[in-house]
N, C-alpha and C. Protein backbone atom coordinates (compact mmCIF):
# COMPACT_ATOMS: atom_id res chain seq x y z
N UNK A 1 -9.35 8.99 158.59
CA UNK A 1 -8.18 9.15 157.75
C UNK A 1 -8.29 10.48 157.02
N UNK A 2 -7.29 11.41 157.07
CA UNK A 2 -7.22 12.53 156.14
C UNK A 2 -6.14 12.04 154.92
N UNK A 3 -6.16 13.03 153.79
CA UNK A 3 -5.46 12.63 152.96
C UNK A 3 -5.43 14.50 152.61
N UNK A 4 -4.34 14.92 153.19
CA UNK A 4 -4.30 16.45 153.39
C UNK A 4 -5.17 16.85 154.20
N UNK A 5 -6.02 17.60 153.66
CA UNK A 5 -6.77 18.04 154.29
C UNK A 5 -8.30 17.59 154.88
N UNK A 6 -8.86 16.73 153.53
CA UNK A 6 -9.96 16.32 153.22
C UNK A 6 -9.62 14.70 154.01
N UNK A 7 -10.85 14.85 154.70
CA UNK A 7 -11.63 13.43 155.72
C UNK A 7 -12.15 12.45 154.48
N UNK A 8 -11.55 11.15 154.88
CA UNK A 8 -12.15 10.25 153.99
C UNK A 8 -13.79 9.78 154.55
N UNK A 9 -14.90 9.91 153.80
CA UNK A 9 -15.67 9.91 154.24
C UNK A 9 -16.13 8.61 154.56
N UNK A 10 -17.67 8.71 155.56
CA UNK A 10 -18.39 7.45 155.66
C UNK A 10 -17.75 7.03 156.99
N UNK A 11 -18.37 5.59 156.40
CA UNK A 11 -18.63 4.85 158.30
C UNK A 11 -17.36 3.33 157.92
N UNK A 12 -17.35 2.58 158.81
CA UNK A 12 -16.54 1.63 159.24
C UNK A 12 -15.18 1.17 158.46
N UNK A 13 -14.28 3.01 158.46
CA UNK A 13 -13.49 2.51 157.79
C UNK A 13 -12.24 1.36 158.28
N UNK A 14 -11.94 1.38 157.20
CA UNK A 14 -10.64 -0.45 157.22
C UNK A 14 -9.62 -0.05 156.54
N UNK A 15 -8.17 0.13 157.27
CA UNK A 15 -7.34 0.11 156.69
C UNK A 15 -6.19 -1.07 156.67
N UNK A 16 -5.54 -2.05 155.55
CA UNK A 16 -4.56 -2.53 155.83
C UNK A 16 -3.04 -2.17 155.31
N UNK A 17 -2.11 -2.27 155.62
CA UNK A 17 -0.86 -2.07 154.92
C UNK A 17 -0.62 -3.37 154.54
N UNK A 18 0.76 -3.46 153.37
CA UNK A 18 1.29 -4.42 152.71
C UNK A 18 2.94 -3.81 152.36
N UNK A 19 3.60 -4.63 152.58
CA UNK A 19 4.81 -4.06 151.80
C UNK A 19 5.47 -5.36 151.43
N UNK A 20 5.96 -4.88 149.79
CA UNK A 20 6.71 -6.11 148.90
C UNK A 20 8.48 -5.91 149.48
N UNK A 21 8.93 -7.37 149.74
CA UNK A 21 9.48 -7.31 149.89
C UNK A 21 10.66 -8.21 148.80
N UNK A 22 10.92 -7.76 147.26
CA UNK A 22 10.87 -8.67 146.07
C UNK A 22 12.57 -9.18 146.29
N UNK A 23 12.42 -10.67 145.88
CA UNK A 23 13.64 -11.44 145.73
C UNK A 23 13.69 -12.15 144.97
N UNK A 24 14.49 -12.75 144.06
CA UNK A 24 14.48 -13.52 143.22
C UNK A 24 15.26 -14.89 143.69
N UNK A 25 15.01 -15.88 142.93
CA UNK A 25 15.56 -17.29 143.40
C UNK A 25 16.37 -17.61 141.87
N UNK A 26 17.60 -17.62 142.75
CA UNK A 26 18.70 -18.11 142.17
C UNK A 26 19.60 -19.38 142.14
N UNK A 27 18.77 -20.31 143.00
CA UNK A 27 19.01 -21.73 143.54
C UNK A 27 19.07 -22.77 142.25
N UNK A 28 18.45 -22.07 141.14
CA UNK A 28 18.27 -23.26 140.06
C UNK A 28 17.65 -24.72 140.28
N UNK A 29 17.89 -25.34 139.78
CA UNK A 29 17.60 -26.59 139.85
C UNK A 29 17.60 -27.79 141.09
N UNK A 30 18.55 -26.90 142.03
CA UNK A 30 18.55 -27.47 143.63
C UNK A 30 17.79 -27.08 144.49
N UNK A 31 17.83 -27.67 145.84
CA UNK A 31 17.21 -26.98 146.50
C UNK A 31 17.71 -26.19 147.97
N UNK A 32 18.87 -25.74 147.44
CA UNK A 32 19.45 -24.71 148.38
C UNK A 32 18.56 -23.25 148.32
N UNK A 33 18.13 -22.49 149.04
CA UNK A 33 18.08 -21.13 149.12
C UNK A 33 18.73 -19.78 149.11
N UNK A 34 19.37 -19.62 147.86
CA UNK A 34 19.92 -18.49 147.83
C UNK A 34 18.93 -18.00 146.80
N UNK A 35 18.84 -16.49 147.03
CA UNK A 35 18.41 -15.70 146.59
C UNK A 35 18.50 -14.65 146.43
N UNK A 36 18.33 -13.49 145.31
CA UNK A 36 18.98 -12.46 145.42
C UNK A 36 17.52 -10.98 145.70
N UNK A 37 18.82 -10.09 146.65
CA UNK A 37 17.56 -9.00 146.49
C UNK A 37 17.00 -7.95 145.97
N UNK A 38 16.30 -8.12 145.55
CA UNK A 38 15.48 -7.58 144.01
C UNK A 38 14.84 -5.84 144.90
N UNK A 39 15.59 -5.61 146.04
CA UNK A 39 14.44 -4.09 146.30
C UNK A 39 13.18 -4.64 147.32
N UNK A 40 12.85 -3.64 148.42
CA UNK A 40 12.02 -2.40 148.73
C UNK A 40 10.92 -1.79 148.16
N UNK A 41 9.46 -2.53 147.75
CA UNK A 41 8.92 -1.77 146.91
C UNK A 41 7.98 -0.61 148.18
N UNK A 42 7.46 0.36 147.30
CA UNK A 42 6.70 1.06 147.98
C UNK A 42 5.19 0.60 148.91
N UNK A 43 5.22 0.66 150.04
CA UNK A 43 4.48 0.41 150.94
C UNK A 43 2.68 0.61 150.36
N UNK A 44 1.62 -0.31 150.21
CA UNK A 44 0.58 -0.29 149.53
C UNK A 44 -0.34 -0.28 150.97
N UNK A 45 -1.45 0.65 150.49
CA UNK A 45 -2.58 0.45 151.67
C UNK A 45 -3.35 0.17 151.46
N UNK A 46 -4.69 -0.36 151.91
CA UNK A 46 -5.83 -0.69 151.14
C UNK A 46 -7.02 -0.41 151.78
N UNK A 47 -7.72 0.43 151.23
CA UNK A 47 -8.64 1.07 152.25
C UNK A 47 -10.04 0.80 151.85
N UNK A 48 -11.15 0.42 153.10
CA UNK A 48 -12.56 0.38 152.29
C UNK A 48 -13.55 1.36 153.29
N UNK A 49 -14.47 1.46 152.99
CA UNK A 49 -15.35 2.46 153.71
C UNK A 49 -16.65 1.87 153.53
N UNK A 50 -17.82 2.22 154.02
CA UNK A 50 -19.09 2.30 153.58
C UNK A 50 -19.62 4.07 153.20
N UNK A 51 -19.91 3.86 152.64
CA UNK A 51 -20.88 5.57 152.40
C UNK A 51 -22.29 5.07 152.08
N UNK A 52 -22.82 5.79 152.95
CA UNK A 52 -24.73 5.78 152.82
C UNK A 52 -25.21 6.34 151.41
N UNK A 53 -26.16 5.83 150.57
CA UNK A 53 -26.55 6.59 149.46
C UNK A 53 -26.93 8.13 150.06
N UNK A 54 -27.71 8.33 151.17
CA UNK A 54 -27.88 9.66 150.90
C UNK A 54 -26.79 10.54 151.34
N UNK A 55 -25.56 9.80 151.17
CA UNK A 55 -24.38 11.04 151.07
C UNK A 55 -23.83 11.16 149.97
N UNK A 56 -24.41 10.71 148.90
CA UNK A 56 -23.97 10.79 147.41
C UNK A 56 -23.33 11.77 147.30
N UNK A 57 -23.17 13.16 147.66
CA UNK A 57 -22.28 13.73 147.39
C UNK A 57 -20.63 13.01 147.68
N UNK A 58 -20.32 12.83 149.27
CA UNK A 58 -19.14 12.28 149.58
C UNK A 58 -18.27 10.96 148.90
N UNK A 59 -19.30 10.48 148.08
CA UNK A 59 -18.84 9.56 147.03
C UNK A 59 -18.36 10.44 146.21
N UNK A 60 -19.05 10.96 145.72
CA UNK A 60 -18.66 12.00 144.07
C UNK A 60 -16.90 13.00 144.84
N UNK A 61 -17.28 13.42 145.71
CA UNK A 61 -16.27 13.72 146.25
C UNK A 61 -14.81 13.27 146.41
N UNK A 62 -14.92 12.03 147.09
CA UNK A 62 -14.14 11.03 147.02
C UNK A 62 -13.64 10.47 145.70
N UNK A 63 -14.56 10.13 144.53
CA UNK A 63 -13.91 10.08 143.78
C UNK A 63 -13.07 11.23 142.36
N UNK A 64 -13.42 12.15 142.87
CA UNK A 64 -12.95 13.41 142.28
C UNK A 64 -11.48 13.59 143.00
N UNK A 65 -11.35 13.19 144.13
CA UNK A 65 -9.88 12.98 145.06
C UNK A 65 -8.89 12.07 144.18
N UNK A 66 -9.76 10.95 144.00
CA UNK A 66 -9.11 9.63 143.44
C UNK A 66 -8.19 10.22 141.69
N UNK A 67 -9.20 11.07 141.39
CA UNK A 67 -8.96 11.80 139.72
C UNK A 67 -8.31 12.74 139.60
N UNK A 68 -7.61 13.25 140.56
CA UNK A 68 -6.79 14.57 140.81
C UNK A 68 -5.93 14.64 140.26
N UNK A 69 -5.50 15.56 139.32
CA UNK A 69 -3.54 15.55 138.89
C UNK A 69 -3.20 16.64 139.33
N UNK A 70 -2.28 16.60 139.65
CA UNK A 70 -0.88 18.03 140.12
C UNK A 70 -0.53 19.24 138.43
N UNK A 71 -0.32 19.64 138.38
CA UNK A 71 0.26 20.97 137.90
C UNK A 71 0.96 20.22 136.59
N UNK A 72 1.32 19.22 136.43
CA UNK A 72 2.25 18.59 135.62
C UNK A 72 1.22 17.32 134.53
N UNK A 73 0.29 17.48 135.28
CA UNK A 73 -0.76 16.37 134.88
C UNK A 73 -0.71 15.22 135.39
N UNK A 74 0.32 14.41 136.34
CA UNK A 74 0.38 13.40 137.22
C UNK A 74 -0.24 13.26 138.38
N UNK A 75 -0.72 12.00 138.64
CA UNK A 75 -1.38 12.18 139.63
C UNK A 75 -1.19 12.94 141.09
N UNK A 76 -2.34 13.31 141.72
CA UNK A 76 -2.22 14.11 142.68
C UNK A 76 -1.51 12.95 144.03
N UNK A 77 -0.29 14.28 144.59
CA UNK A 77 0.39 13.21 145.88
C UNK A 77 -0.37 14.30 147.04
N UNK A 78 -0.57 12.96 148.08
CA UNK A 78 -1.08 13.83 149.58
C UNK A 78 -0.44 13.27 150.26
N UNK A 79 -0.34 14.33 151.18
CA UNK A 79 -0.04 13.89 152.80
C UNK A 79 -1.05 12.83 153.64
N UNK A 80 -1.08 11.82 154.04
CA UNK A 80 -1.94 10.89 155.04
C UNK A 80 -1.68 10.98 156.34
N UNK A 81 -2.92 11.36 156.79
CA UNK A 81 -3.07 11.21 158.72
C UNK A 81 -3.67 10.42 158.85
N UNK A 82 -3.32 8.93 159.64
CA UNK A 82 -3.92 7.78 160.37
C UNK A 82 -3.09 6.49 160.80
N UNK A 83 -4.00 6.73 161.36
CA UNK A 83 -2.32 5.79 162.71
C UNK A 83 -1.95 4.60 161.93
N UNK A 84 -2.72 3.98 161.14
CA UNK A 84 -1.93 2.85 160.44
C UNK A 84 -0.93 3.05 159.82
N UNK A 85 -1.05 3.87 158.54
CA UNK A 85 0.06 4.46 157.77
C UNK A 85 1.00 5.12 158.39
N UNK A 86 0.51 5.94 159.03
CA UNK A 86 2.00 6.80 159.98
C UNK A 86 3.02 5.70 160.95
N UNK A 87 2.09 4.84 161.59
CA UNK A 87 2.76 3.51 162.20
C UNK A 87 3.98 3.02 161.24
N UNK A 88 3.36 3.02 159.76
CA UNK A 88 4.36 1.74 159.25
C UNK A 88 5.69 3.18 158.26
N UNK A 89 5.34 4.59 159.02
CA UNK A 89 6.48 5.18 158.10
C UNK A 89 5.66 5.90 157.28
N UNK A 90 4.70 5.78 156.22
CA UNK A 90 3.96 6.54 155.42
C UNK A 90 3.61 7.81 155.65
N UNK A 91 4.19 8.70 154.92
CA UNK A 91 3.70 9.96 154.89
C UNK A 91 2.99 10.33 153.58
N UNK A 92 3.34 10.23 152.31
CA UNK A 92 2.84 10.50 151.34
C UNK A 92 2.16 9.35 150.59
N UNK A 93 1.19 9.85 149.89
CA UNK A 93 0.30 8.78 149.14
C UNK A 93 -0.08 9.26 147.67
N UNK A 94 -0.56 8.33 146.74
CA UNK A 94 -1.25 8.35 145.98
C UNK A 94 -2.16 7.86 145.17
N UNK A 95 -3.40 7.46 145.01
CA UNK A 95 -4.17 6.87 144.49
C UNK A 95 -3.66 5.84 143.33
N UNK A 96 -4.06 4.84 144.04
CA UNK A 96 -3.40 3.67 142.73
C UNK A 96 -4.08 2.12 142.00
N UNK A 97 -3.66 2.04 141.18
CA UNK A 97 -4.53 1.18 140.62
C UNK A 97 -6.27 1.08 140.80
N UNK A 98 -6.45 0.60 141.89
CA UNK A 98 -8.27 0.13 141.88
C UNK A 98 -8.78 1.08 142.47
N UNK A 99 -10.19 1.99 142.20
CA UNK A 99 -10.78 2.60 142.83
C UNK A 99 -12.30 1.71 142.58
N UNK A 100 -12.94 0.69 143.74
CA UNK A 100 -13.89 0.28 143.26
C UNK A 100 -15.36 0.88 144.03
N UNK A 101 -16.60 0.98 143.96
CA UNK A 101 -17.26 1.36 144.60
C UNK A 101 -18.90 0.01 144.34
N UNK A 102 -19.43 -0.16 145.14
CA UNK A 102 -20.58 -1.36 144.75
C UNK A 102 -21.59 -1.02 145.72
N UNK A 103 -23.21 -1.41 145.34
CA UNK A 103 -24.19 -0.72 146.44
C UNK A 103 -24.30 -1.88 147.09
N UNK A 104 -24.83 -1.64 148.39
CA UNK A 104 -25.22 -3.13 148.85
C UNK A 104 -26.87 -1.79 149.44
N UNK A 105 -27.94 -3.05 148.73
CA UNK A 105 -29.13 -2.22 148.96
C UNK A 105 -29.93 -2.67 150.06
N UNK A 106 -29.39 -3.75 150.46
CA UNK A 106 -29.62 -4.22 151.67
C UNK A 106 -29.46 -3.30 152.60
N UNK A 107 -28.35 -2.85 153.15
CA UNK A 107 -27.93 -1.53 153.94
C UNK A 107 -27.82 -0.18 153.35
N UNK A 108 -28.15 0.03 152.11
CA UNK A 108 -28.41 1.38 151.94
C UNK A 108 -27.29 2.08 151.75
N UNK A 109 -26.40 1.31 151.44
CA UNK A 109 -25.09 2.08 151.14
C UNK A 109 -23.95 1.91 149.48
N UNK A 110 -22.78 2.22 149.77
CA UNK A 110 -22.11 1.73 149.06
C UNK A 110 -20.96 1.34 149.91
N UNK A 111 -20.26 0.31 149.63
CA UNK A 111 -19.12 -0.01 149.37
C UNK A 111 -17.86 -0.03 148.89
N UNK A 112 -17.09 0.61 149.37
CA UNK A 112 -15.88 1.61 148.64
C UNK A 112 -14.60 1.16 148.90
N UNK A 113 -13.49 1.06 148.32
CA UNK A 113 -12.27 0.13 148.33
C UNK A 113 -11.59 0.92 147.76
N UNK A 114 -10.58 1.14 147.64
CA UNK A 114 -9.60 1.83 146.88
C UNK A 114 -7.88 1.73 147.87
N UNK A 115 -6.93 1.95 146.80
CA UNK A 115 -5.40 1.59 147.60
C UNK A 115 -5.00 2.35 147.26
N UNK A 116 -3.88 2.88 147.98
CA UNK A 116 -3.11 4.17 148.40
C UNK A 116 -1.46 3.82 148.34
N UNK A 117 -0.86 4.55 147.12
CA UNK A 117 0.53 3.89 147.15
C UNK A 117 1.63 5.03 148.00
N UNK A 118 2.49 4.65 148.71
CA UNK A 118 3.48 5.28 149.08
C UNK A 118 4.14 5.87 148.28
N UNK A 119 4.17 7.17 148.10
CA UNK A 119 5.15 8.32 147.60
C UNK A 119 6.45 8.70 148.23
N UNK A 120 7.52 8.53 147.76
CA UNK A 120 9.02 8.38 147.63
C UNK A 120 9.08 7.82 149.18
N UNK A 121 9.21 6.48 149.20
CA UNK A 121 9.74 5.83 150.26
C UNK A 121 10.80 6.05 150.79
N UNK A 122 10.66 5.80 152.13
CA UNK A 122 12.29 5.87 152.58
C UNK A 122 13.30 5.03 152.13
N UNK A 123 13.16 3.84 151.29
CA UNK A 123 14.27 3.03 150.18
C UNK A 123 14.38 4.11 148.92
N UNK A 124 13.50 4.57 148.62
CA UNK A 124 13.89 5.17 147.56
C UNK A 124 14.73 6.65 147.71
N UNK A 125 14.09 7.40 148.73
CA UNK A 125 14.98 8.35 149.23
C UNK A 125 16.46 8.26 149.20
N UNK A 126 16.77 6.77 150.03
CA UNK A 126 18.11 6.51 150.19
C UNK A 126 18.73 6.58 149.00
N UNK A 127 17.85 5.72 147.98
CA UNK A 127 18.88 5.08 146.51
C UNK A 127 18.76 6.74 145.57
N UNK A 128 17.87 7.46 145.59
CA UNK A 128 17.67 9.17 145.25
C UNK A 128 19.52 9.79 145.73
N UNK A 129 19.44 9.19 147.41
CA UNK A 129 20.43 10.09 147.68
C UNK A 129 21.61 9.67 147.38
N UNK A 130 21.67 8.32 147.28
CA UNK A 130 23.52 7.73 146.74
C UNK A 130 23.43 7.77 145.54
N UNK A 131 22.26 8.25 144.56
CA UNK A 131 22.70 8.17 143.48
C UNK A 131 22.88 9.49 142.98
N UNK A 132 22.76 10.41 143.82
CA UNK A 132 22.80 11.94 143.75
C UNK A 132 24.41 12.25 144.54
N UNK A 133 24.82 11.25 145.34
CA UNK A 133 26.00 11.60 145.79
C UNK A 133 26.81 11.16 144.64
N UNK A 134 26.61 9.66 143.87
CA UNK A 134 27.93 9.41 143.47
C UNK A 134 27.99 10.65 142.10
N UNK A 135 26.59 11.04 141.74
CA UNK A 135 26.38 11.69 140.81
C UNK A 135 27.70 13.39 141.24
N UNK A 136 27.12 13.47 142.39
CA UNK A 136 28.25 14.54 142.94
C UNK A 136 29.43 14.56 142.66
N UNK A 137 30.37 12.66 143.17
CA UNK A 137 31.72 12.49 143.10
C UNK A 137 31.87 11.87 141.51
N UNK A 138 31.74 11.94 140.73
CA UNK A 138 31.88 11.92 139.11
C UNK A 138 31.95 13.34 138.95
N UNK A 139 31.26 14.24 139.14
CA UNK A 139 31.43 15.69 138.96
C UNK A 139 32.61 16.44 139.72
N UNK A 140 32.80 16.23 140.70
CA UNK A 140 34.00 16.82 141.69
C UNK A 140 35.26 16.29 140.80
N UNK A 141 35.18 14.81 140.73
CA UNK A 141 35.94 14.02 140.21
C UNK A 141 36.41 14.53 138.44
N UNK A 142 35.67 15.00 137.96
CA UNK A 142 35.78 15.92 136.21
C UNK A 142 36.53 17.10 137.13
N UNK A 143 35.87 17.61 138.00
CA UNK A 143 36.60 19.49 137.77
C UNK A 143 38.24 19.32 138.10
N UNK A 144 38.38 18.23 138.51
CA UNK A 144 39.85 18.02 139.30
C UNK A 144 40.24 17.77 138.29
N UNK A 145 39.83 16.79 137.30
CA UNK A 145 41.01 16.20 136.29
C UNK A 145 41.09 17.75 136.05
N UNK A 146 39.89 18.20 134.87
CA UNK A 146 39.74 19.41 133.67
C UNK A 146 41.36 20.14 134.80
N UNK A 147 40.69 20.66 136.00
CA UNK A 147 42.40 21.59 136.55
C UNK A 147 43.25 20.75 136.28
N UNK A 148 43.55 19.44 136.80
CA UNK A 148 45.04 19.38 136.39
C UNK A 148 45.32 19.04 135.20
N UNK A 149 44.18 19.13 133.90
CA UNK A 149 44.65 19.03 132.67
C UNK A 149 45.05 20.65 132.37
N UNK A 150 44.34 21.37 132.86
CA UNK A 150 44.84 23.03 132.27
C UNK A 150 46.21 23.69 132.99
N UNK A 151 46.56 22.49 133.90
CA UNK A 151 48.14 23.01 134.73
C UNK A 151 48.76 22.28 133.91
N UNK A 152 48.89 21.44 133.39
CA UNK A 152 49.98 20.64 132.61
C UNK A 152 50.35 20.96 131.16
């Protein structure tokens, strides 16, 4: 898995996807199924690795990735290469919620977990763009009145 540029390190990595698909139940007290739909949330990945202690650097590494902010002070967004994520649509990511790491000294390693949230989904794109269009036709919609208020 890359995440830009940088190889996620270590051995037997695991990736799964998840995507919420939120609805609410509006059936009340019966037991009909209607329900309403609540959204599209952003596509979650969940990734674990092993890293060997004597790559302690690629841990420290890795989690210096996890700590990144952009220019603005928000967290850092990357591009992801790996066939899972690209499969389900994912192009952009960002480090989210859990970054956990645990030794197992049995094998000489660590244990590394961390989830990767989807950056501007293609639901959100859409609702970005109709809400940037109607934002358009309210504006088109003012310059027309304002003229035919200054002809009258």
């Amino acid at each position: 898995m890359l995440i830009d540029s940088f190889k996620i390190p270590g051995k037997n990595l695991r990736v799964a996807g998840s995507l919420e698909l939120r609805t609410e139940d509006i059936a009340g007290e019966s037991c009909a199924t209607d329900s309403v739909d609540k959204g599209i949330k952003p596509k979650i990945l969940r990734v674990s690795v092993d890293i060997p202690f004597s790559a302690k650097d690629d841990l420290l590494n890795l989690v210096k990735k996890a700590e990144a902010k952009d220019s603005a002070g928000e967290r850092a967004i990357y591009t992801v290469t790996h066939r899972t994520a690209n499969a389900a649509g994912v192009r952009q990511v960002r480090f989210f919620e859990h970054f956990n790491w645990r030794e197992d000294r049995r094998l000489l390693m660590w244990q590394v977990s961390f989830t990767l949230q989807e950056y501007l989904s293609n639901p959100e794109r859409t609702e970005n763009r109709e809400t940037a269009d109607m934002t358009t036709d309210v504006t088109q919609y003012q310059t027309i009145l304002d003229q035919t208020e200054s002809i009258a």
